[in-house]
PDB file of N, CA and C in Angstrom:
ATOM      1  N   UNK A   1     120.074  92.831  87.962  1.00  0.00           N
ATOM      2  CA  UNK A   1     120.516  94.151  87.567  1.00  0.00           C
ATOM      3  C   UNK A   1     122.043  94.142  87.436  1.00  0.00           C
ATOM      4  N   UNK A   2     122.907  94.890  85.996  1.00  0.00           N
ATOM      5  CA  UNK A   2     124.076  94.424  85.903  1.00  0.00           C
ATOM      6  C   UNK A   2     124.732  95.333  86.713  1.00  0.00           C
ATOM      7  N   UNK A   3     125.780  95.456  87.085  1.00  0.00           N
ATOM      8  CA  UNK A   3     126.805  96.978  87.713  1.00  0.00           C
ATOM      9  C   UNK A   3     126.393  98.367  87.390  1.00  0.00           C
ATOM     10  N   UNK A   4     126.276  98.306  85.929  1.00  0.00           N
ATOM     11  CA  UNK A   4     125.901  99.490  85.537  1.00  0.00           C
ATOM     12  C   UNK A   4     124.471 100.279  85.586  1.00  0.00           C
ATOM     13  N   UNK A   5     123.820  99.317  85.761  1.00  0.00           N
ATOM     14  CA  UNK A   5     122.581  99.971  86.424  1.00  0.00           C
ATOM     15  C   UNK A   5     122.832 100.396  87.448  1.00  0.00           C
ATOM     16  N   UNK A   6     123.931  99.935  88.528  1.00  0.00           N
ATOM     17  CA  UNK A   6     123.707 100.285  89.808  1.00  0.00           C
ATOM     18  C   UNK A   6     124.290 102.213  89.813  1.00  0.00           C
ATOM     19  N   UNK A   7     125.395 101.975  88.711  1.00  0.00           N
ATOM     20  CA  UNK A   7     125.797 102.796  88.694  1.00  0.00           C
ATOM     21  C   UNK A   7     125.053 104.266  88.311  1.00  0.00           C
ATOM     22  N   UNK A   8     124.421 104.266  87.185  1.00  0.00           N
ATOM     23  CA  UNK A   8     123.445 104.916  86.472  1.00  0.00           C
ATOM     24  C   UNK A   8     122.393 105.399  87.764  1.00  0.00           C
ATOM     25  N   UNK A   9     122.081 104.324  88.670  1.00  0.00           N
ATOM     26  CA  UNK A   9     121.063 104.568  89.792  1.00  0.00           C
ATOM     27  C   UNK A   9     121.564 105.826  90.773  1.00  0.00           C
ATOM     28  N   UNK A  10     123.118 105.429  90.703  1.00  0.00           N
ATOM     29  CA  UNK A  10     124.121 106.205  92.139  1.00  0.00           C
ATOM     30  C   UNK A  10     124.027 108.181  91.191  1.00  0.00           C
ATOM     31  N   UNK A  11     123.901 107.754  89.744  1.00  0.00           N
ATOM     32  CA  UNK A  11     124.377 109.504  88.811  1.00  0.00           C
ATOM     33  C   UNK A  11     122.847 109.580  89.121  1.00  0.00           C
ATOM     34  N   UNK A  12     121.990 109.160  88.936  1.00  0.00           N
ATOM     35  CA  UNK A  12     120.504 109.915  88.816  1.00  0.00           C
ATOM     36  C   UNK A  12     120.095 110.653  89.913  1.00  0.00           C
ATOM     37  N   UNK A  13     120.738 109.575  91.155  1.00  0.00           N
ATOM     38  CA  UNK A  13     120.588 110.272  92.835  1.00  0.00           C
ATOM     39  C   UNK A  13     121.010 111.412  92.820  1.00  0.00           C
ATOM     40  N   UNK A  14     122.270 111.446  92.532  1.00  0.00           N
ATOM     41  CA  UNK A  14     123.431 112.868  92.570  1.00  0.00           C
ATOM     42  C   UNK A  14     122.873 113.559  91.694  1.00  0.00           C
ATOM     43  N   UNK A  15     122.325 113.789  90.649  1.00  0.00           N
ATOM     44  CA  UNK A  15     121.238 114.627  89.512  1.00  0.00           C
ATOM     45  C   UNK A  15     120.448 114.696  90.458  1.00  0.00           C
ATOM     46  N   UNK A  16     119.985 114.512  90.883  1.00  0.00           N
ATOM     47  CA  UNK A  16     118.593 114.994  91.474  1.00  0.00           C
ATOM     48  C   UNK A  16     119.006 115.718  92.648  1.00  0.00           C
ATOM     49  N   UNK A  17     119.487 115.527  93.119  1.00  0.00           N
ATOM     50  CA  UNK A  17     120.268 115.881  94.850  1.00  0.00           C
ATOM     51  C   UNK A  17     120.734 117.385  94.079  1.00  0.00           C
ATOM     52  N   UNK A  18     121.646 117.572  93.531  1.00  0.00           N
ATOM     53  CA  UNK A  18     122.614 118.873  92.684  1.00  0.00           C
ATOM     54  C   UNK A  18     121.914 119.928  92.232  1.00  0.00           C
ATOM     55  N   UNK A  19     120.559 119.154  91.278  1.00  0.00           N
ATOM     56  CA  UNK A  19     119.686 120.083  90.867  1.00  0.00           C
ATOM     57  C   UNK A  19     118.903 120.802  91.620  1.00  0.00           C
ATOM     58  N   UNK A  20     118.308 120.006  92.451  1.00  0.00           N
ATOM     59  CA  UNK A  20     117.182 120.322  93.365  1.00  0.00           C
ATOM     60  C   UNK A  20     117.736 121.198  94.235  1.00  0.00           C
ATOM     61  N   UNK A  21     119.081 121.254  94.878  1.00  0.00           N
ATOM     62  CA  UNK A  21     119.776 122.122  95.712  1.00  0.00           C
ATOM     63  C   UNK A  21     119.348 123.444  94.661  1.00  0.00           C
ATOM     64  N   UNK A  22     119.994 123.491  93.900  1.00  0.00           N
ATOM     65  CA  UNK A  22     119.582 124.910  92.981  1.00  0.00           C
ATOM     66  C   UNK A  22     118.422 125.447  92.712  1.00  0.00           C
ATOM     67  N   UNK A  23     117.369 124.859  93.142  1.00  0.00           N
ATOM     68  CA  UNK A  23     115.746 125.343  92.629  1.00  0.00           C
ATOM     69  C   UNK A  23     115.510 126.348  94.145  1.00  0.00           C
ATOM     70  N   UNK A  24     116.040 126.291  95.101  1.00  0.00           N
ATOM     71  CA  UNK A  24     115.470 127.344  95.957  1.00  0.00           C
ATOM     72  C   UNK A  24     116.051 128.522  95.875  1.00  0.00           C
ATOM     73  N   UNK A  25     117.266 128.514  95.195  1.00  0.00           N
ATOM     74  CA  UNK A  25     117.525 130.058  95.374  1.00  0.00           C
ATOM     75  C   UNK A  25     116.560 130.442  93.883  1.00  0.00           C
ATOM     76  N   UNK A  26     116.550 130.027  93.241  1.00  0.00           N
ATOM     77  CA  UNK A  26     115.556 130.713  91.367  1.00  0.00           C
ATOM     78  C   UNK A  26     114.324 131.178  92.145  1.00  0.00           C
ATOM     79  N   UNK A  27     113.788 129.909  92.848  1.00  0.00           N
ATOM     80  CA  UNK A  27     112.437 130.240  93.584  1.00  0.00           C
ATOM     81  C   UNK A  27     112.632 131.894  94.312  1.00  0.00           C
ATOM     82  N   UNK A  28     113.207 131.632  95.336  1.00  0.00           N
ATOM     83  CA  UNK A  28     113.208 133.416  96.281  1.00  0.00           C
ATOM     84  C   UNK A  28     113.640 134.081  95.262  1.00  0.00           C
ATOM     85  N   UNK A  29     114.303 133.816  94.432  1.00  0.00           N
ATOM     86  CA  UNK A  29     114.694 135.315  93.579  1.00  0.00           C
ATOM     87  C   UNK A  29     113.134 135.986  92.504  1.00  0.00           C
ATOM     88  N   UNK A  30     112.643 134.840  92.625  1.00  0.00           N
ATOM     89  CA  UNK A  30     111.568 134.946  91.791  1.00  0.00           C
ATOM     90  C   UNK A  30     110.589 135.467  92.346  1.00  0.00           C
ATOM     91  N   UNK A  31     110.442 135.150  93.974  1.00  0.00           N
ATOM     92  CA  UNK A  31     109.106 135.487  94.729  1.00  0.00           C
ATOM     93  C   UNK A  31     109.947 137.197  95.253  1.00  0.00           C
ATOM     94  N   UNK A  32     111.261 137.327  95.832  1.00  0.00           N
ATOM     95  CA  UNK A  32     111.532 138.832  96.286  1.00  0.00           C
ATOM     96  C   UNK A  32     112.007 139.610  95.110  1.00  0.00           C
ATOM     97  N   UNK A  33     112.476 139.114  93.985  1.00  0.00           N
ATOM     98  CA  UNK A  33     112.846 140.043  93.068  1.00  0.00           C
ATOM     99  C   UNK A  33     114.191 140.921  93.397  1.00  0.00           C
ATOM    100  N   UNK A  34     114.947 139.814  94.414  1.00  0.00           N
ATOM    101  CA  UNK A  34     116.234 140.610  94.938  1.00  0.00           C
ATOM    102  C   UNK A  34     117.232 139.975  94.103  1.00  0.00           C
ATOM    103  N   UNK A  35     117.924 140.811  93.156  1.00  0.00           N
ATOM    104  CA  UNK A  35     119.045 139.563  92.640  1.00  0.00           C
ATOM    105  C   UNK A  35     120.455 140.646  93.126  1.00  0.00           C
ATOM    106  N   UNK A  36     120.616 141.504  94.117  1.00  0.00           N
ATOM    107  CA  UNK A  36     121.802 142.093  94.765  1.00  0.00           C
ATOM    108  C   UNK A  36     122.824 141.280  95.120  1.00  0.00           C
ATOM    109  N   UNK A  37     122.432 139.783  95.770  1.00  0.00           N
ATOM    110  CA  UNK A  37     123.449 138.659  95.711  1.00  0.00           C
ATOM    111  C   UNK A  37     123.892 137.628  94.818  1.00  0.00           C
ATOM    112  N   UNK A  38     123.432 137.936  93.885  1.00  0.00           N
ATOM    113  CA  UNK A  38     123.573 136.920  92.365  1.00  0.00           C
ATOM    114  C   UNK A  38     124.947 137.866  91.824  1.00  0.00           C
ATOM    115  N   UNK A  39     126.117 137.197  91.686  1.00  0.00           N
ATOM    116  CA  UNK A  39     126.710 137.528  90.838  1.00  0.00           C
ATOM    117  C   UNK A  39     126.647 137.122  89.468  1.00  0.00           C
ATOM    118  N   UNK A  40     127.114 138.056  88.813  1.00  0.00           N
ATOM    119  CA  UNK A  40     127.006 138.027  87.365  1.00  0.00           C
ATOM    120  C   UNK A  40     128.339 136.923  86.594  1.00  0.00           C
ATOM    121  N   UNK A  41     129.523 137.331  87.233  1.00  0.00           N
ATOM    122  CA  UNK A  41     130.297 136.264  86.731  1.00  0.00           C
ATOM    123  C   UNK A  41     130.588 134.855  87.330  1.00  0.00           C
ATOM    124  N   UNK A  42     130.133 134.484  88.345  1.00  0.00           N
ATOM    125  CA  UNK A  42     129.462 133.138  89.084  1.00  0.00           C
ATOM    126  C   UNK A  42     128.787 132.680  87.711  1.00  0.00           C
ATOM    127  N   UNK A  43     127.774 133.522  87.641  1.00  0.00           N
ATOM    128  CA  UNK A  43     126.533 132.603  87.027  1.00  0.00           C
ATOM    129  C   UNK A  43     126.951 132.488  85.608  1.00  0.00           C
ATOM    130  N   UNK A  44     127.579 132.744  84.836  1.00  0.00           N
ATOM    131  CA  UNK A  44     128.201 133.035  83.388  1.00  0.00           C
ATOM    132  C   UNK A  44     129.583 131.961  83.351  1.00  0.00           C
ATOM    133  N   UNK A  45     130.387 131.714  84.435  1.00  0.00           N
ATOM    134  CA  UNK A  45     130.759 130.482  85.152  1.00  0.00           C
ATOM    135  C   UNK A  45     130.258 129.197  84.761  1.00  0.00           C
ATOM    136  N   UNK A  46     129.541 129.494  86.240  1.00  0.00           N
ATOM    137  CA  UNK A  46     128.767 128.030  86.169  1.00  0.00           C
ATOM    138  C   UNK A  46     127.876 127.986  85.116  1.00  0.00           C
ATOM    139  N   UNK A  47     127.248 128.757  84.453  1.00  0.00           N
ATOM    140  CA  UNK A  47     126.249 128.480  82.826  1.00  0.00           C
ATOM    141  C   UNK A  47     127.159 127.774  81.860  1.00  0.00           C
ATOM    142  N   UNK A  48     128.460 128.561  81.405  1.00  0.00           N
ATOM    143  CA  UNK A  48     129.004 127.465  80.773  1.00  0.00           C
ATOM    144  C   UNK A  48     129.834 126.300  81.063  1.00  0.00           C
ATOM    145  N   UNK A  49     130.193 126.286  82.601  1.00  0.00           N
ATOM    146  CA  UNK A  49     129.949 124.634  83.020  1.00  0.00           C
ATOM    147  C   UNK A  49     129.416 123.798  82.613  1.00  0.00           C
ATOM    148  N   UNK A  50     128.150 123.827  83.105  1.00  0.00           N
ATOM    149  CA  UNK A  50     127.362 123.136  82.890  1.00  0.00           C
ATOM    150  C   UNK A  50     126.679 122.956  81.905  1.00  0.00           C
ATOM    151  N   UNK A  51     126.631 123.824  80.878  1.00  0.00           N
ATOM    152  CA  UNK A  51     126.133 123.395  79.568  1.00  0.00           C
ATOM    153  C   UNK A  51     127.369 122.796  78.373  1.00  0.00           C
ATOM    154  N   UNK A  52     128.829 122.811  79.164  1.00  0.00           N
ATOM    155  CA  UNK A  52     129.487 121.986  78.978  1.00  0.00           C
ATOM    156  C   UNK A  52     129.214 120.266  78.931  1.00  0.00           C
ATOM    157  N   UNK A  53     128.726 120.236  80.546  1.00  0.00           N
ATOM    158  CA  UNK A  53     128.561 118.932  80.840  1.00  0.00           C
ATOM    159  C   UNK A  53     127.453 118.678  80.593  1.00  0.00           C
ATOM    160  N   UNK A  54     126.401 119.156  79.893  1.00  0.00           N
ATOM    161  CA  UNK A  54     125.470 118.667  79.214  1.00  0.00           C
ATOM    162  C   UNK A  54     125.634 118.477  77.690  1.00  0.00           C
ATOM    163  N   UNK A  55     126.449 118.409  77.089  1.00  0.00           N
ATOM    164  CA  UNK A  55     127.179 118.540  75.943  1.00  0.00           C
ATOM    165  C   UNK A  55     127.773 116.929  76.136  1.00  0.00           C
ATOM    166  N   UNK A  56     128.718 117.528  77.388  1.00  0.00           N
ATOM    167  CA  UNK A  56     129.354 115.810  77.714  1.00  0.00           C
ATOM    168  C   UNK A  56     128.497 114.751  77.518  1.00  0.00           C
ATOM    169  N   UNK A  57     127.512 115.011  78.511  1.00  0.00           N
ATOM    170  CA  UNK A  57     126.237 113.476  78.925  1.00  0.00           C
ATOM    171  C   UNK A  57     125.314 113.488  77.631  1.00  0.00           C
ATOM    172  N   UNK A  58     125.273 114.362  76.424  1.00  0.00           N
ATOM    173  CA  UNK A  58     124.544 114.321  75.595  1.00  0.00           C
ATOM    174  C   UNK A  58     125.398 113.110  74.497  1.00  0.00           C
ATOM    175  N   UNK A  59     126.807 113.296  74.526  1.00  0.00           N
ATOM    176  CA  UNK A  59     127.680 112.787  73.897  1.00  0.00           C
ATOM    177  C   UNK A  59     128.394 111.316  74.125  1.00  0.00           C
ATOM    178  N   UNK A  60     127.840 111.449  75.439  1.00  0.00           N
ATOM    179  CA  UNK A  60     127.940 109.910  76.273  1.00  0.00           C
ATOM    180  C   UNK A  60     126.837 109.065  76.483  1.00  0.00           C
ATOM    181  N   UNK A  61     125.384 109.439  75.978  1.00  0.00           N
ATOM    182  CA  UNK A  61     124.096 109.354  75.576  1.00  0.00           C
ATOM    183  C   UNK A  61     123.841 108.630  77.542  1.00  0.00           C
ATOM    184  N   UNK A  62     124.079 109.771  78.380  1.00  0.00           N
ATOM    185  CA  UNK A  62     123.936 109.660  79.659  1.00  0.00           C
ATOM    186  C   UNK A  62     122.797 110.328  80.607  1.00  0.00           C
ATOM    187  N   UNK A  63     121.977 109.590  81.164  1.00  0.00           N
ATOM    188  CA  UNK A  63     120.456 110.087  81.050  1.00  0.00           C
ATOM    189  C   UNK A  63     120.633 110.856  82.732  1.00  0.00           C
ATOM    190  N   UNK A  64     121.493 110.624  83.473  1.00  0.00           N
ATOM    191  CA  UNK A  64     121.817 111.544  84.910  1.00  0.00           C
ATOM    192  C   UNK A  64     122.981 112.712  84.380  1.00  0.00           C
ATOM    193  N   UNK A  65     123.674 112.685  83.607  1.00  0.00           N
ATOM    194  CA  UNK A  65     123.966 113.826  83.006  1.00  0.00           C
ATOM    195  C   UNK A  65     123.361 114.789  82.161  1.00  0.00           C
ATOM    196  N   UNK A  66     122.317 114.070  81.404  1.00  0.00           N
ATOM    197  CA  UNK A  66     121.663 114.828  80.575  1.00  0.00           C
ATOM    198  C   UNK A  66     120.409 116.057  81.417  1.00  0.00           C
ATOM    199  N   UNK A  67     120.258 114.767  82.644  1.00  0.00           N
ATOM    200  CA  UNK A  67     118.483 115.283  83.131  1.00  0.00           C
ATOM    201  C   UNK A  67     119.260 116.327  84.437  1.00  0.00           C
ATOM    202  N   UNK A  68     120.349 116.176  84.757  1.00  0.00           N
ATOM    203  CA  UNK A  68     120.702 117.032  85.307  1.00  0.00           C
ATOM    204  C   UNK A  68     121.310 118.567  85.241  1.00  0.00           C
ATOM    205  N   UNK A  69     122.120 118.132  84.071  1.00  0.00           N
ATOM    206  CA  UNK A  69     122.688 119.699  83.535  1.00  0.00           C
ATOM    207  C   UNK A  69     121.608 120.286  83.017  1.00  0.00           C
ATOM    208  N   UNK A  70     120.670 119.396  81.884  1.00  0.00           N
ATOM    209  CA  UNK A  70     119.854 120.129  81.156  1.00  0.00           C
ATOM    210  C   UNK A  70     118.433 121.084  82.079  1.00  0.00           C
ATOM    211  N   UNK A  71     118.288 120.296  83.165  1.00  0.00           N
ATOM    212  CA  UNK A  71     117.377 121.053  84.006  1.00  0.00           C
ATOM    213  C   UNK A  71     118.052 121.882  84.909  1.00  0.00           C
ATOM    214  N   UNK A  72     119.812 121.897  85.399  1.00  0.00           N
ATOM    215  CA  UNK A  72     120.406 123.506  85.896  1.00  0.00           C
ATOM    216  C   UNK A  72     120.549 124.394  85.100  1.00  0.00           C
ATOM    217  N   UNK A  73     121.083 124.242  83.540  1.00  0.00           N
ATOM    218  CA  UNK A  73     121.380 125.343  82.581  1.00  0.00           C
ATOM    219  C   UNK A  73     119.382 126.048  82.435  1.00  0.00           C
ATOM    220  N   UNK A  74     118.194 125.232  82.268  1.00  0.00           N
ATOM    221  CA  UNK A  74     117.216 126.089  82.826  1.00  0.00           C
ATOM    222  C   UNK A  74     117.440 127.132  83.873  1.00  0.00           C
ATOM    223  N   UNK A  75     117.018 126.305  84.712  1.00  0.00           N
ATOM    224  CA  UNK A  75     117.416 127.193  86.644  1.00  0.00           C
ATOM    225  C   UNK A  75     118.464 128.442  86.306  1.00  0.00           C
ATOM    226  N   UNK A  76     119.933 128.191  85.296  1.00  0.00           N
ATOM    227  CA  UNK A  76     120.591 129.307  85.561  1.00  0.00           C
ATOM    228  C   UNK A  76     120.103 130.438  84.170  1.00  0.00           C
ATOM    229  N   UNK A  77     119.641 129.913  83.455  1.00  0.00           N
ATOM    230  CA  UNK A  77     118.865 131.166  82.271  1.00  0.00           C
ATOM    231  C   UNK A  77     117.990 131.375  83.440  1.00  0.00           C
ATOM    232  N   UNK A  78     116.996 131.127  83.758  1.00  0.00           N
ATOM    233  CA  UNK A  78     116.134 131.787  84.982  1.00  0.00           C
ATOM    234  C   UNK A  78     116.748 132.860  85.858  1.00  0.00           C
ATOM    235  N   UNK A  79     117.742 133.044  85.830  1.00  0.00           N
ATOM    236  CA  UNK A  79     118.464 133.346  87.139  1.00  0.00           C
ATOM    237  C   UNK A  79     118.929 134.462  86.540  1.00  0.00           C
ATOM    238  N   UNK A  80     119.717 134.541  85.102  1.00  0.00           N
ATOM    239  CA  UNK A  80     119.831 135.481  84.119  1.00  0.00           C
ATOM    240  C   UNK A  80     119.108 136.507  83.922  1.00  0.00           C
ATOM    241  N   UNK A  81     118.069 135.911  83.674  1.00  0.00           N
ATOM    242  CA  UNK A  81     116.624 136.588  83.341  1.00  0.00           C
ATOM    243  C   UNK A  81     116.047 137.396  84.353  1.00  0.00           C
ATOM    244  N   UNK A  82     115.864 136.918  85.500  1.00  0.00           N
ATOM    245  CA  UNK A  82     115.718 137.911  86.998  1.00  0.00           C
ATOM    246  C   UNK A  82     116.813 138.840  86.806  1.00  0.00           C
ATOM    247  N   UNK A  83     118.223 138.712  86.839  1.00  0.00           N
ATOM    248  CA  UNK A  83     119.291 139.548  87.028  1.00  0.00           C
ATOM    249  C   UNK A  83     118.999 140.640  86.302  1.00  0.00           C
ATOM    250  N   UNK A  84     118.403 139.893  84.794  1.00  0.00           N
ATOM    251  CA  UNK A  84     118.550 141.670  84.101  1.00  0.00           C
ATOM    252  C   UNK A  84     117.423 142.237  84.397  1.00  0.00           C
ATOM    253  N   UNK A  85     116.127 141.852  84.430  1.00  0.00           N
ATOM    254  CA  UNK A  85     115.068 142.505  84.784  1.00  0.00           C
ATOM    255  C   UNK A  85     114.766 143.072  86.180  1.00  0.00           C
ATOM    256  N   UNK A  86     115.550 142.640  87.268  1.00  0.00           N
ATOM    257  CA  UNK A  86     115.260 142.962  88.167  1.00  0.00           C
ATOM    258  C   UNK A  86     116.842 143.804  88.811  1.00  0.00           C
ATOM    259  N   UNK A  87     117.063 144.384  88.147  1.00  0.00           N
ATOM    260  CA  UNK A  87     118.666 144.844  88.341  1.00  0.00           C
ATOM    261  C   UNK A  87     118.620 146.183  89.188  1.00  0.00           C
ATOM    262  N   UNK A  88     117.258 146.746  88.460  1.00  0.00           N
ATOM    263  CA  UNK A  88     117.304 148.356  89.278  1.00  0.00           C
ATOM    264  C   UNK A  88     116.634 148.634  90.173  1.00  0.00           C
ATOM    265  N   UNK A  89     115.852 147.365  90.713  1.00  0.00           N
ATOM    266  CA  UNK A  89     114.881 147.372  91.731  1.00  0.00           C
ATOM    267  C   UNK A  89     116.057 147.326  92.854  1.00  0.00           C
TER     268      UNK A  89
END
């Protein structure tokens, strides 16, 4: 295996580790329907962060950048989507 596999191995860990941190809050927001602690400009923030850096890893044809941003910019439209629908509850 050359260096760069090793390397590629070390971004996929950290993709997975980054993302997965983010799937429990979508989850409770989804099961209580509370989005009172979701800010709106956090998430509008970090959305175009990260669909920055999925832009990046798309452009660097980088498969722990790609599988990572592209599955948080999900998680944070999810998160969107609760906010507005669940705004007046």
């Amino acid at each position: 295996m050359e260096n760069i596999d090793y390397i590629e191995i070390i971004g996929l860990c950290a993709a997975f580790l980054t993302t997965a941190s983010f799937l429990p809050q979508v989850y409770k927001t989804w099961k209580t329907k509370d989005v009172s602690g979701l800010s709106l400009p956090m998430l509008t923030m970090f959305f175009t962060g990260v669909v920055l850096w999925l832009i990046y890893g798309l452009l660097l044809k980088s498969p722990s950048l790609i599988l990572a941003n592209g599955i948080t910019t999900i998680s944070i439209m999810l998160l969107f989507i609760f906010k507005i629908k669940y705004r007046n509850r």
